[in-house]
PDB file of N, CA and C in Angstrom:
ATOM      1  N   UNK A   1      19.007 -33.336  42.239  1.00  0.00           N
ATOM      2  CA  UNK A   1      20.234 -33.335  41.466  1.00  0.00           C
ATOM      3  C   UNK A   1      21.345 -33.911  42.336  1.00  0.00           C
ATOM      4  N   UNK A   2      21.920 -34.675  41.894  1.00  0.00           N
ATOM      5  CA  UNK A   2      23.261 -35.328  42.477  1.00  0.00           C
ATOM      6  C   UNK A   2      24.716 -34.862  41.640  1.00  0.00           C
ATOM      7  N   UNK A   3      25.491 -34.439  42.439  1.00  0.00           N
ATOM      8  CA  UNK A   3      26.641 -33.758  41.798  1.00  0.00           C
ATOM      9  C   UNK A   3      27.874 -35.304  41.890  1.00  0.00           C
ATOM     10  N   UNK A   4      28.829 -35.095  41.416  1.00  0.00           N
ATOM     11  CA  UNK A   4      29.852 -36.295  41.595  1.00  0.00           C
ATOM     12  C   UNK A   4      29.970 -37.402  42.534  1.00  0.00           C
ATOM     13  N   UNK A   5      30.244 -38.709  42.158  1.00  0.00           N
ATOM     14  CA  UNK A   5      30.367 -40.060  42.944  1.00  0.00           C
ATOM     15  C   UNK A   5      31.609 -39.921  43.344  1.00  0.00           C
ATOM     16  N   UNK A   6      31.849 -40.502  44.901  1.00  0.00           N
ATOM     17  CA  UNK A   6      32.537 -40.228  45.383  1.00  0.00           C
ATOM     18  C   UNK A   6      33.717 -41.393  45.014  1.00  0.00           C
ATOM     19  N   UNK A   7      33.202 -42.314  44.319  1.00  0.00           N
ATOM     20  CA  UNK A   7      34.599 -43.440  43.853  1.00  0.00           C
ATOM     21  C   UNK A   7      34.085 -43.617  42.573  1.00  0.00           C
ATOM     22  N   UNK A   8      35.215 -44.642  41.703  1.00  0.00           N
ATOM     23  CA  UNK A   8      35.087 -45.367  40.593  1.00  0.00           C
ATOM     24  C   UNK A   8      34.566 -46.342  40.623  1.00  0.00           C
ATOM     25  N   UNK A   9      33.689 -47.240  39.758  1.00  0.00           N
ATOM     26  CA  UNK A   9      33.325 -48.314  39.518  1.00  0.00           C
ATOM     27  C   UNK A   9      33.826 -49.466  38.679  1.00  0.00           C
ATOM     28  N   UNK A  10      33.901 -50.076  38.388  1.00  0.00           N
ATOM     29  CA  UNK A  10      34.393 -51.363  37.457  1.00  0.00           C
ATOM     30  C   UNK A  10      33.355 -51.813  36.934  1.00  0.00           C
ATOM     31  N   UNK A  11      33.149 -51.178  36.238  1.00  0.00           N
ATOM     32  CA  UNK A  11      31.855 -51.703  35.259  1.00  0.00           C
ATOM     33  C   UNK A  11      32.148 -53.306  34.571  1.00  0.00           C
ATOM     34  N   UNK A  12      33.181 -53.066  34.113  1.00  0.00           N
ATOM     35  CA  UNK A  12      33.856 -54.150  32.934  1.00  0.00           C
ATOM     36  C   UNK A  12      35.645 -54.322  33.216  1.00  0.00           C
ATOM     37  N   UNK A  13      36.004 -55.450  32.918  1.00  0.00           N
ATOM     38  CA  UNK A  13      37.912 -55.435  33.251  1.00  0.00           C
ATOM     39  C   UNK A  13      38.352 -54.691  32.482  1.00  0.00           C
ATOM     40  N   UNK A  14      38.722 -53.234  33.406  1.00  0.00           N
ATOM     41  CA  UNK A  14      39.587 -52.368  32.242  1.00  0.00           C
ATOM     42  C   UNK A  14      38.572 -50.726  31.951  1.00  0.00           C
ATOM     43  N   UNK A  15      37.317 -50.992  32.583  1.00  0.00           N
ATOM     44  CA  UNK A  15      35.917 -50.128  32.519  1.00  0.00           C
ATOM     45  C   UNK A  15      35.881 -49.372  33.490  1.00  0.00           C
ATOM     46  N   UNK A  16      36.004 -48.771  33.749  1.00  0.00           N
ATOM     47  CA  UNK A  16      35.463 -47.946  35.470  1.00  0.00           C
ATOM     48  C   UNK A  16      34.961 -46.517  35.141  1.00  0.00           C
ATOM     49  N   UNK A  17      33.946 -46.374  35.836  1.00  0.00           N
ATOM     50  CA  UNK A  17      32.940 -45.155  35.457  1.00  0.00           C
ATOM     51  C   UNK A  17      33.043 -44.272  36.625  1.00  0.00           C
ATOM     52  N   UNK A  18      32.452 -43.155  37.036  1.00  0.00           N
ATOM     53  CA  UNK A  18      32.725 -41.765  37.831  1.00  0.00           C
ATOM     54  C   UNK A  18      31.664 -41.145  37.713  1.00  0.00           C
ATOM     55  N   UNK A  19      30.667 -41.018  38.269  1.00  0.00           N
ATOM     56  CA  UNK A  19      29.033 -40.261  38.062  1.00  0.00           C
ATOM     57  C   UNK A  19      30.016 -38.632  38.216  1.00  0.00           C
ATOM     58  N   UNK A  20      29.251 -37.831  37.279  1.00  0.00           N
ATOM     59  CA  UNK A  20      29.749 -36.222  37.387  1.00  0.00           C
ATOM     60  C   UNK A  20      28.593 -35.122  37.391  1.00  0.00           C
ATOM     61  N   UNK A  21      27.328 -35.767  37.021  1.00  0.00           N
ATOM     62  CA  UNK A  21      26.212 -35.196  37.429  1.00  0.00           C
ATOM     63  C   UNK A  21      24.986 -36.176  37.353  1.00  0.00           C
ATOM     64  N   UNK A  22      23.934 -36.130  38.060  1.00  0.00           N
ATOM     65  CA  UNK A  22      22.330 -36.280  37.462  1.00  0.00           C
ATOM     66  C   UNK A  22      21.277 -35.835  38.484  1.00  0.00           C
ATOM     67  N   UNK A  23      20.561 -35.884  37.209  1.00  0.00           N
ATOM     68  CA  UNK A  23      18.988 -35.202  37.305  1.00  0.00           C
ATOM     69  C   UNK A  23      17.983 -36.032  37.238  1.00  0.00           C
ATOM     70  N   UNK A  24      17.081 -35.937  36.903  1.00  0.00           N
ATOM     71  CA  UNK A  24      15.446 -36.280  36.610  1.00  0.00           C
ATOM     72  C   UNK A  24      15.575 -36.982  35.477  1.00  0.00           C
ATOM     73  N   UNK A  25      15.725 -36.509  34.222  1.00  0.00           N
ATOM     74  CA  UNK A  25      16.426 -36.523  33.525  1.00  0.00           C
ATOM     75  C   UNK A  25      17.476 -37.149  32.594  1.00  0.00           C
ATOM     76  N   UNK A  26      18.632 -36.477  33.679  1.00  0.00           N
ATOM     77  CA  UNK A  26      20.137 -36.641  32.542  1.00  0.00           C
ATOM     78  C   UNK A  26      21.104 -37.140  33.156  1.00  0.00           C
ATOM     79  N   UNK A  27      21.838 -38.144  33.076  1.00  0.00           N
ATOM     80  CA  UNK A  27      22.731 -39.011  33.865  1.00  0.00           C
ATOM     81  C   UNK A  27      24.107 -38.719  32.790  1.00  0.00           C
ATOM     82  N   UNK A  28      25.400 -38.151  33.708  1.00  0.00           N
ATOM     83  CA  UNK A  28      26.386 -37.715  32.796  1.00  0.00           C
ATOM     84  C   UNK A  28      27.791 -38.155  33.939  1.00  0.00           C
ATOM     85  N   UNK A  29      28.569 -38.995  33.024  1.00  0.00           N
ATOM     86  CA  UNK A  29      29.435 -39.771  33.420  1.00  0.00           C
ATOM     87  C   UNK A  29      31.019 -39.840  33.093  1.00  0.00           C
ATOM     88  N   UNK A  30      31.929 -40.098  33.454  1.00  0.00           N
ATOM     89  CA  UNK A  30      33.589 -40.192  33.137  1.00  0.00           C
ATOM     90  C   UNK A  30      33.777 -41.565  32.847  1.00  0.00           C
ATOM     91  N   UNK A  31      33.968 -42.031  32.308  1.00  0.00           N
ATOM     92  CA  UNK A  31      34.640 -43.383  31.715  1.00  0.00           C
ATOM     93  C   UNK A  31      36.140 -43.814  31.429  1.00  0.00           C
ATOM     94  N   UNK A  32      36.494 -44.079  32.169  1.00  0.00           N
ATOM     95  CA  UNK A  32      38.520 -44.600  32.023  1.00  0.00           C
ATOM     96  C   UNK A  32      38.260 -46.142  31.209  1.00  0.00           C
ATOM     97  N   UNK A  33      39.272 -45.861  30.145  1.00  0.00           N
ATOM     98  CA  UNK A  33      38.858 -47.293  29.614  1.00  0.00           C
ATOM     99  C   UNK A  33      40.583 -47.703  29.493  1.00  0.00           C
ATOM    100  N   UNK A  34      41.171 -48.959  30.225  1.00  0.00           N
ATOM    101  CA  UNK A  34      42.293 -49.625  29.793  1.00  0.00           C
ATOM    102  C   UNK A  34      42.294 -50.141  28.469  1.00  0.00           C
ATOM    103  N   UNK A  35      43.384 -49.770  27.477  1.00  0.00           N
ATOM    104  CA  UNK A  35      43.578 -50.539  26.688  1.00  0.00           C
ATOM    105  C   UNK A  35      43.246 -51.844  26.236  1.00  0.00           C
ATOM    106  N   UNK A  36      42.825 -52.043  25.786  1.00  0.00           N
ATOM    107  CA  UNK A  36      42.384 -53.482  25.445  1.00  0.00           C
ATOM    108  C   UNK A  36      41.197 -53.937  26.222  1.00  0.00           C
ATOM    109  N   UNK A  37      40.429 -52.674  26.657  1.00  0.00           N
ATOM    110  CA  UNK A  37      39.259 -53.188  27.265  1.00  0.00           C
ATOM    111  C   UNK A  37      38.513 -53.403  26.690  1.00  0.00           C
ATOM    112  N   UNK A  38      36.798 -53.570  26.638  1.00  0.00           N
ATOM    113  CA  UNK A  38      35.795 -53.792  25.934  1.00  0.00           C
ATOM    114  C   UNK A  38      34.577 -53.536  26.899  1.00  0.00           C
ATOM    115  N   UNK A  39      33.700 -52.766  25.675  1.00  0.00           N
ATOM    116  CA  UNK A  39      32.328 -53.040  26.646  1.00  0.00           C
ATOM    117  C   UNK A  39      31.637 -54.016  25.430  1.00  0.00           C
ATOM    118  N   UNK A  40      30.931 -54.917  26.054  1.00  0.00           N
ATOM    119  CA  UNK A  40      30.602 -55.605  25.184  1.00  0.00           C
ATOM    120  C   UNK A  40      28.951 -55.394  24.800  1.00  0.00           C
ATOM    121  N   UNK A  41      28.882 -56.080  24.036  1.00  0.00           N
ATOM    122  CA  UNK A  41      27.533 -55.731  22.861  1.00  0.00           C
ATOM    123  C   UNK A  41      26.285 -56.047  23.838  1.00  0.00           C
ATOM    124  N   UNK A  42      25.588 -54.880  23.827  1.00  0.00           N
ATOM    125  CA  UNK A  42      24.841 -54.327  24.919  1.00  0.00           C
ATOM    126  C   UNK A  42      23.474 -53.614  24.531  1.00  0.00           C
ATOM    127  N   UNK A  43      21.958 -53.359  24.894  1.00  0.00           N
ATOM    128  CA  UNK A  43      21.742 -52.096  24.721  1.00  0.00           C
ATOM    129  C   UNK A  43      20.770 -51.408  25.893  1.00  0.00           C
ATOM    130  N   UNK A  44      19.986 -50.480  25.860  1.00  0.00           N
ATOM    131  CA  UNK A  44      19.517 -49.960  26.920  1.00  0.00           C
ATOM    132  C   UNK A  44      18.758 -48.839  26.447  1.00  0.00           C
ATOM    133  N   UNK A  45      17.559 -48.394  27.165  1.00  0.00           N
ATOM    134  CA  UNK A  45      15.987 -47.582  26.987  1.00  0.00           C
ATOM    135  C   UNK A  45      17.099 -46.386  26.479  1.00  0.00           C
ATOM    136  N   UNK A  46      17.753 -45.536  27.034  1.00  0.00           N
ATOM    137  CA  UNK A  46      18.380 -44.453  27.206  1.00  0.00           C
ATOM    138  C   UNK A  46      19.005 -44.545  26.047  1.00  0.00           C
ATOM    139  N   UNK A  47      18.998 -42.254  25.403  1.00  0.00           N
ATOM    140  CA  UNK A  47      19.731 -42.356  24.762  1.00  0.00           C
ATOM    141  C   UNK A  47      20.902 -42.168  25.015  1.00  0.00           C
ATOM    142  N   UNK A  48      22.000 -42.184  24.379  1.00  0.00           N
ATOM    143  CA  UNK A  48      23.310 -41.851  24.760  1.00  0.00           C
ATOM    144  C   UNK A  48      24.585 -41.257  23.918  1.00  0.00           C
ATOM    145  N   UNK A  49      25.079 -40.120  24.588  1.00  0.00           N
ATOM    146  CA  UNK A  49      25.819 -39.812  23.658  1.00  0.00           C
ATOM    147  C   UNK A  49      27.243 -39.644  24.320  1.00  0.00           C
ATOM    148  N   UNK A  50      28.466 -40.262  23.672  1.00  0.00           N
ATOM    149  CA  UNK A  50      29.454 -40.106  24.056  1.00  0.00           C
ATOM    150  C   UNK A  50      30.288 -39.604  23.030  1.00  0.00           C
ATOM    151  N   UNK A  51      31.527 -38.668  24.125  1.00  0.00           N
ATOM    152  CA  UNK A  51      32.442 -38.107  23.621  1.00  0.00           C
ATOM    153  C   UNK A  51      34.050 -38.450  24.025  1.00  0.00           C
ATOM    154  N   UNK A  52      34.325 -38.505  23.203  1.00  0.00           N
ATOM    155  CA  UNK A  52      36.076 -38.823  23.565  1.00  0.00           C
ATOM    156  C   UNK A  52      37.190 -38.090  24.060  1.00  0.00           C
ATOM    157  N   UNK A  53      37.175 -38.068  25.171  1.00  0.00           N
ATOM    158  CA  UNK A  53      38.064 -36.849  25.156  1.00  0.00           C
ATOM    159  C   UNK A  53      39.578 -37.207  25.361  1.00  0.00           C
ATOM    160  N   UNK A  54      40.287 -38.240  25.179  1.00  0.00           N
ATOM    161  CA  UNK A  54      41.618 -38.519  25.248  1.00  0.00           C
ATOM    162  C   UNK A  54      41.068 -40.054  24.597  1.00  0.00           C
ATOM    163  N   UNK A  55      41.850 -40.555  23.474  1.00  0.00           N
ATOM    164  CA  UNK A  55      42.430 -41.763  23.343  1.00  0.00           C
ATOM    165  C   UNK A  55      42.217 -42.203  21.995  1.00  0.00           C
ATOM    166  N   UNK A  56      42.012 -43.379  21.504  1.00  0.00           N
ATOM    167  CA  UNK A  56      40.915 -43.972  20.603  1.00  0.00           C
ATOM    168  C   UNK A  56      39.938 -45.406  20.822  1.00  0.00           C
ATOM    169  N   UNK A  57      39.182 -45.643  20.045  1.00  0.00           N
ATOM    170  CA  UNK A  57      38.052 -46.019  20.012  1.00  0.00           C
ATOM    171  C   UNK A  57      37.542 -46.954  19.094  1.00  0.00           C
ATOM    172  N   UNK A  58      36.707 -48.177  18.930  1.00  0.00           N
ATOM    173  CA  UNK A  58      36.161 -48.564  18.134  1.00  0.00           C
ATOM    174  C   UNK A  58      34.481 -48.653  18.475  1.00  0.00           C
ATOM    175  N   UNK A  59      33.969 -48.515  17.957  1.00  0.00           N
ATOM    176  CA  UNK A  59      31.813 -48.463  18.239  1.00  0.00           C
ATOM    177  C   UNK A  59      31.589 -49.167  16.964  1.00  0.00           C
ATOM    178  N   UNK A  60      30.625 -49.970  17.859  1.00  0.00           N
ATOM    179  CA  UNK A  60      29.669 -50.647  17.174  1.00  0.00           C
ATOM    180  C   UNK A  60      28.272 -50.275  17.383  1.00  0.00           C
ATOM    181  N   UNK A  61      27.757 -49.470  16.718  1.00  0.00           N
ATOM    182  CA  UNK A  61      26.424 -48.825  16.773  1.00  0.00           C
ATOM    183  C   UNK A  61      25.652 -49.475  15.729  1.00  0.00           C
ATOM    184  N   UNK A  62      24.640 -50.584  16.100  1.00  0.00           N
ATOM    185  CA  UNK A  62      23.880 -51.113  15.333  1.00  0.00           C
ATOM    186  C   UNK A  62      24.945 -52.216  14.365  1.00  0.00           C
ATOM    187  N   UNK A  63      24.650 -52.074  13.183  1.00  0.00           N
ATOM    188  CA  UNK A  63      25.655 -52.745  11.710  1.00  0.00           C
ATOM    189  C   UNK A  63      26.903 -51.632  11.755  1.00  0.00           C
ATOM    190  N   UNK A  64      26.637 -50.190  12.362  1.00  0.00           N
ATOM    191  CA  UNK A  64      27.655 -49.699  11.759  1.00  0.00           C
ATOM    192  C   UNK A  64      28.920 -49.622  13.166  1.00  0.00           C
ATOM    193  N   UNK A  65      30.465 -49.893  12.378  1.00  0.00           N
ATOM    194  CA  UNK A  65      31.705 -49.703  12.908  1.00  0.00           C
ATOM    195  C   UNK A  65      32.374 -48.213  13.014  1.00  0.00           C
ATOM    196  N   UNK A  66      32.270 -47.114  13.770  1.00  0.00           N
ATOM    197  CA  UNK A  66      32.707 -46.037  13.685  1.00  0.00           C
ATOM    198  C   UNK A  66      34.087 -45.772  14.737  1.00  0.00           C
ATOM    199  N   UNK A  67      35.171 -45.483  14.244  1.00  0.00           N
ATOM    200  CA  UNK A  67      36.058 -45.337  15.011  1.00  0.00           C
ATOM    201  C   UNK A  67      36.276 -43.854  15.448  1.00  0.00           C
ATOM    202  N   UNK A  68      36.639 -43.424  16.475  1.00  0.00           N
ATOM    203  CA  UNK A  68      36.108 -42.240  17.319  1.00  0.00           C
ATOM    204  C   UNK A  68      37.618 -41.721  17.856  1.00  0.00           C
ATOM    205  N   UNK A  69      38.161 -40.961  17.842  1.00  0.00           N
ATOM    206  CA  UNK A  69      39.432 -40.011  18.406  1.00  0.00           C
ATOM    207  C   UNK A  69      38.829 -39.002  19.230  1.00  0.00           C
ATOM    208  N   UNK A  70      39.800 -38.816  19.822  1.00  0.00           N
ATOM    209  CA  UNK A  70      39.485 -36.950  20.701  1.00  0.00           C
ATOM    210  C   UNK A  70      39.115 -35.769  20.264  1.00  0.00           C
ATOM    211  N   UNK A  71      37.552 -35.696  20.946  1.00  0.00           N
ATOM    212  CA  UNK A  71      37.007 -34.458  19.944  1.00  0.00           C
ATOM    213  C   UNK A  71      36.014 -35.454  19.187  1.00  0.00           C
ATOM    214  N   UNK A  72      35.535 -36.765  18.966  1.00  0.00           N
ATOM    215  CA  UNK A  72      34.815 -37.321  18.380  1.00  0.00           C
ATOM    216  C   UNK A  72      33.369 -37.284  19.397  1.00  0.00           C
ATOM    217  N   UNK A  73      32.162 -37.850  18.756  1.00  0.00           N
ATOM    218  CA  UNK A  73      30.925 -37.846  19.431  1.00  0.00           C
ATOM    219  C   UNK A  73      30.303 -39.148  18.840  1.00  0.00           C
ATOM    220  N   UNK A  74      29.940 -39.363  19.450  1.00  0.00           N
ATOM    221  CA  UNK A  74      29.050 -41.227  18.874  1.00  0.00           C
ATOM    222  C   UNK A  74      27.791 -41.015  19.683  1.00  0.00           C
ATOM    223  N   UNK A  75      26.706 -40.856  18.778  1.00  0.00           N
ATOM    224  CA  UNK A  75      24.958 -41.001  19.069  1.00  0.00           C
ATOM    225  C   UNK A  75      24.878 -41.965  19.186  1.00  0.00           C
ATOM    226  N   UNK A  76      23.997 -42.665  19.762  1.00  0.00           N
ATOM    227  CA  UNK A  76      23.563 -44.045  20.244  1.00  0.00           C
ATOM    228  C   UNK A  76      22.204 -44.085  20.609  1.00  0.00           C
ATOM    229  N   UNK A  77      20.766 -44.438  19.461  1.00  0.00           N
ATOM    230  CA  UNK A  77      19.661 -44.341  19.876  1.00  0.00           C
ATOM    231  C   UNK A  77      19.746 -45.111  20.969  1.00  0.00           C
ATOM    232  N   UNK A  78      18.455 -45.039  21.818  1.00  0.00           N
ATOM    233  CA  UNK A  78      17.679 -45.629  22.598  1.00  0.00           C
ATOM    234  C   UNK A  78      17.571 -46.919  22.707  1.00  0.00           C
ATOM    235  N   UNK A  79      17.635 -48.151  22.728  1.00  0.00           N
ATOM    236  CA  UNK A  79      17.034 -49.657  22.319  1.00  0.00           C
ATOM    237  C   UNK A  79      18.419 -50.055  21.182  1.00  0.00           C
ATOM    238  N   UNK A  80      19.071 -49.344  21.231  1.00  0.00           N
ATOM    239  CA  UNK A  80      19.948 -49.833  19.614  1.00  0.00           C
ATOM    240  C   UNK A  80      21.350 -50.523  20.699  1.00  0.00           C
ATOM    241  N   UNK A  81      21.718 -52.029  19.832  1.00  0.00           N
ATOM    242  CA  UNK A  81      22.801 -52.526  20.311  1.00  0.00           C
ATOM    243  C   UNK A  81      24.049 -51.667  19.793  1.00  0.00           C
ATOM    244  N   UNK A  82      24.689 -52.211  20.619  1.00  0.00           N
ATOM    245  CA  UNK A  82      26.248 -51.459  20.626  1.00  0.00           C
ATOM    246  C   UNK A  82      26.789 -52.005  21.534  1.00  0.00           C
ATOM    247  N   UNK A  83      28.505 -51.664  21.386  1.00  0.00           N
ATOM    248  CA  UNK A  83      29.628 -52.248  21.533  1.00  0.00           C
ATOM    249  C   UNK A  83      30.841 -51.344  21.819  1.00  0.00           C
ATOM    250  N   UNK A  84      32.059 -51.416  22.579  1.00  0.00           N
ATOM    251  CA  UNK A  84      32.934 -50.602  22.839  1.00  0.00           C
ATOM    252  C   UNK A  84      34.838 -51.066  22.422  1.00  0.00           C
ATOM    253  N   UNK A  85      35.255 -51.301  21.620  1.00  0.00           N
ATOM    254  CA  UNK A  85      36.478 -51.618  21.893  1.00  0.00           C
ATOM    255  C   UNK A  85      37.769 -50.117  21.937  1.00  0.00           C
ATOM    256  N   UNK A  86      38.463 -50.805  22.741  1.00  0.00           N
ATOM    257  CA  UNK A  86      39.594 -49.294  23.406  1.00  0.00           C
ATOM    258  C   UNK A  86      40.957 -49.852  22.793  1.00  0.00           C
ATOM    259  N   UNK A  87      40.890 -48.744  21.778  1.00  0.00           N
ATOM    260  CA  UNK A  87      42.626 -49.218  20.739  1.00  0.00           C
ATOM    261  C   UNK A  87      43.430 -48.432  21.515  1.00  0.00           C
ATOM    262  N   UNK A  88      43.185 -47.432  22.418  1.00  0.00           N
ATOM    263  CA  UNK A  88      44.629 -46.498  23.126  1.00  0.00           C
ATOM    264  C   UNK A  88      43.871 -46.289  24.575  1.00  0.00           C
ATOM    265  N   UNK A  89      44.491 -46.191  25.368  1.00  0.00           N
ATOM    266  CA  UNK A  89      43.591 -45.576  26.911  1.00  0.00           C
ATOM    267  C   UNK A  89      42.911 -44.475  26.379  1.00  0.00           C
ATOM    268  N   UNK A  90      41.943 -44.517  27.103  1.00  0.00           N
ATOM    269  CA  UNK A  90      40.924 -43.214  26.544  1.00  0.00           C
ATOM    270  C   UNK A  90      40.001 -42.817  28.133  1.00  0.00           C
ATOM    271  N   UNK A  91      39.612 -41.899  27.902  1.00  0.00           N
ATOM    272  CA  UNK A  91      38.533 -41.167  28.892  1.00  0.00           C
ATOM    273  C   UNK A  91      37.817 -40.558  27.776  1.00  0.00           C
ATOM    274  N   UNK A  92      36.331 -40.996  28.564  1.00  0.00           N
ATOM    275  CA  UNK A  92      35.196 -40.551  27.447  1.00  0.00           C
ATOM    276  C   UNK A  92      34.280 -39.987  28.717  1.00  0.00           C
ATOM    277  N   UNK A  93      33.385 -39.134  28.132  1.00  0.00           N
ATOM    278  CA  UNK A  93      32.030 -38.411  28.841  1.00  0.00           C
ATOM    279  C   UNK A  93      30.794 -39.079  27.977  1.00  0.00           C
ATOM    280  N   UNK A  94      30.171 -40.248  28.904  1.00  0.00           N
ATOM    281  CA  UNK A  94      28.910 -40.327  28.184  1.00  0.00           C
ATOM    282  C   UNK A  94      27.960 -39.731  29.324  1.00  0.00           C
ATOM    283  N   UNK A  95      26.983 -39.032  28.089  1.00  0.00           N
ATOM    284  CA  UNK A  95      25.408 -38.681  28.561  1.00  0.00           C
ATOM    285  C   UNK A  95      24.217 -39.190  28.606  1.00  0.00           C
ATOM    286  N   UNK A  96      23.442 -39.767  29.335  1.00  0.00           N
ATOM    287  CA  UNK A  96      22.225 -40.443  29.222  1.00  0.00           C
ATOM    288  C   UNK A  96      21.046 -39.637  29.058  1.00  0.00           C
ATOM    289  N   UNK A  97      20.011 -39.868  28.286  1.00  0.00           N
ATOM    290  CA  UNK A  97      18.313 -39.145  28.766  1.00  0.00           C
ATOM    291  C   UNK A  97      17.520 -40.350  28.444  1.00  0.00           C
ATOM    292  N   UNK A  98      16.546 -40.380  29.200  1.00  0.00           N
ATOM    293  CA  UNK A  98      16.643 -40.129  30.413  1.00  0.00           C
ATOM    294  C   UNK A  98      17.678 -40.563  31.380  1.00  0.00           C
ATOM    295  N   UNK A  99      17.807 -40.517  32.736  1.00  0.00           N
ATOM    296  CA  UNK A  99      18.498 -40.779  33.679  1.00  0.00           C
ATOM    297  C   UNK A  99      18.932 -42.080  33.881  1.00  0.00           C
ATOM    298  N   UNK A 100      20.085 -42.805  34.184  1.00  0.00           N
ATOM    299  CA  UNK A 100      20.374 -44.156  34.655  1.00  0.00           C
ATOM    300  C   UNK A 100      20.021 -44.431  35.999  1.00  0.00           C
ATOM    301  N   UNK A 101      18.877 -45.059  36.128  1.00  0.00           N
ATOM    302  CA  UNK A 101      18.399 -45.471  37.630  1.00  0.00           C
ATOM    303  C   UNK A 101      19.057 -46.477  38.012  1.00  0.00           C
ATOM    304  N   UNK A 102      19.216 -47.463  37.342  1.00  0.00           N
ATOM    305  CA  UNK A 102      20.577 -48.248  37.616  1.00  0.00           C
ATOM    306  C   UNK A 102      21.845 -48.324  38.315  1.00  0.00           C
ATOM    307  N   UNK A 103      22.112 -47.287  37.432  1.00  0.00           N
ATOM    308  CA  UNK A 103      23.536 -46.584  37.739  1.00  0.00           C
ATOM    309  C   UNK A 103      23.224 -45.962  39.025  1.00  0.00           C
ATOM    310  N   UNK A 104      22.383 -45.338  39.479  1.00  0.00           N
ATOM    311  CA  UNK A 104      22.407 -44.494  40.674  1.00  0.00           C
ATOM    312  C   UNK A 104      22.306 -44.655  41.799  1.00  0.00           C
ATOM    313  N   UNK A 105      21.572 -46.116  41.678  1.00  0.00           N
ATOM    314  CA  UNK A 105      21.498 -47.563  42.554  1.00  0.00           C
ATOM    315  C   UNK A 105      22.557 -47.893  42.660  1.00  0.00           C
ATOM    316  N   UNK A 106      23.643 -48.238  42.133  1.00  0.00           N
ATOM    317  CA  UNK A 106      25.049 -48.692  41.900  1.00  0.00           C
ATOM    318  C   UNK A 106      26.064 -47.606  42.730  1.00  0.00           C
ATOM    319  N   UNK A 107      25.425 -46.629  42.507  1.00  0.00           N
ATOM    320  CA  UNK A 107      26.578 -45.881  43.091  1.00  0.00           C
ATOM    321  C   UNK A 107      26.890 -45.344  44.233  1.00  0.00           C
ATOM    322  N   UNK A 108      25.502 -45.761  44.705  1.00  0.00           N
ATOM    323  CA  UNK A 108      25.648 -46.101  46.826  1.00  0.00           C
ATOM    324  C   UNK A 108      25.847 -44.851  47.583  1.00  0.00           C
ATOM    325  N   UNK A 109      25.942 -43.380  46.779  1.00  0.00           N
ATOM    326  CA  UNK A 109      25.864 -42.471  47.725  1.00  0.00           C
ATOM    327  C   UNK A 109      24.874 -41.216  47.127  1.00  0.00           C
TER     328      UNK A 109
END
């Protein structure tokens, strides 16, 4: 188990991520998103679920457009494309299962 990364990342201009736990498992993360950022249309083995906890949001999950506020949750199968646009600064908590090996590689400590 790995508890918190000791810096931010820049995933994307405006993206920067914060590891806050993982496991075997479950890869669970902080996300600062600048205004007018974007993650762009993407997808990945893992499922994922994110939550909003300050701002707003636009998702593109598959065909569908769901816009997401604080206190919102967006499922995101496994293999399914998706997309991120940031209408207000926001901080979100996404969860992975299994684990981001990627990410953990990336995050150098």
């Amino acid at each position: 188990m790995r508890g918190p990364s000791q810096s931010w990342i820049e995933v994307f201009p405006g993206v920067h991520r914060h590891r806050l736990v993982a496991s075997e498992q479950i890869y669970q993360m902080e996300v600062r998103l600048d205004v007018g950022s974007a993650v762009p249309l993407h997808q990945h083995p893992q499922e994922q679920i994110s939550y909003v906890v300050s701002g707003r949001l636009r998702f593109q999950v598959g065909d569908a457009l769901i816009e997401a506020a604080p206190g919102s949750s967006v499922a995101i199968p496994g293999d399914t494309p998706h997309a991120v646009w940031t209408l207000e600064e926001s901080l979100v908590i996404d969860t992975f299962a299994p684990t981001r090996a990627d990410y953990l590689a990336a995050d150098g400590d």
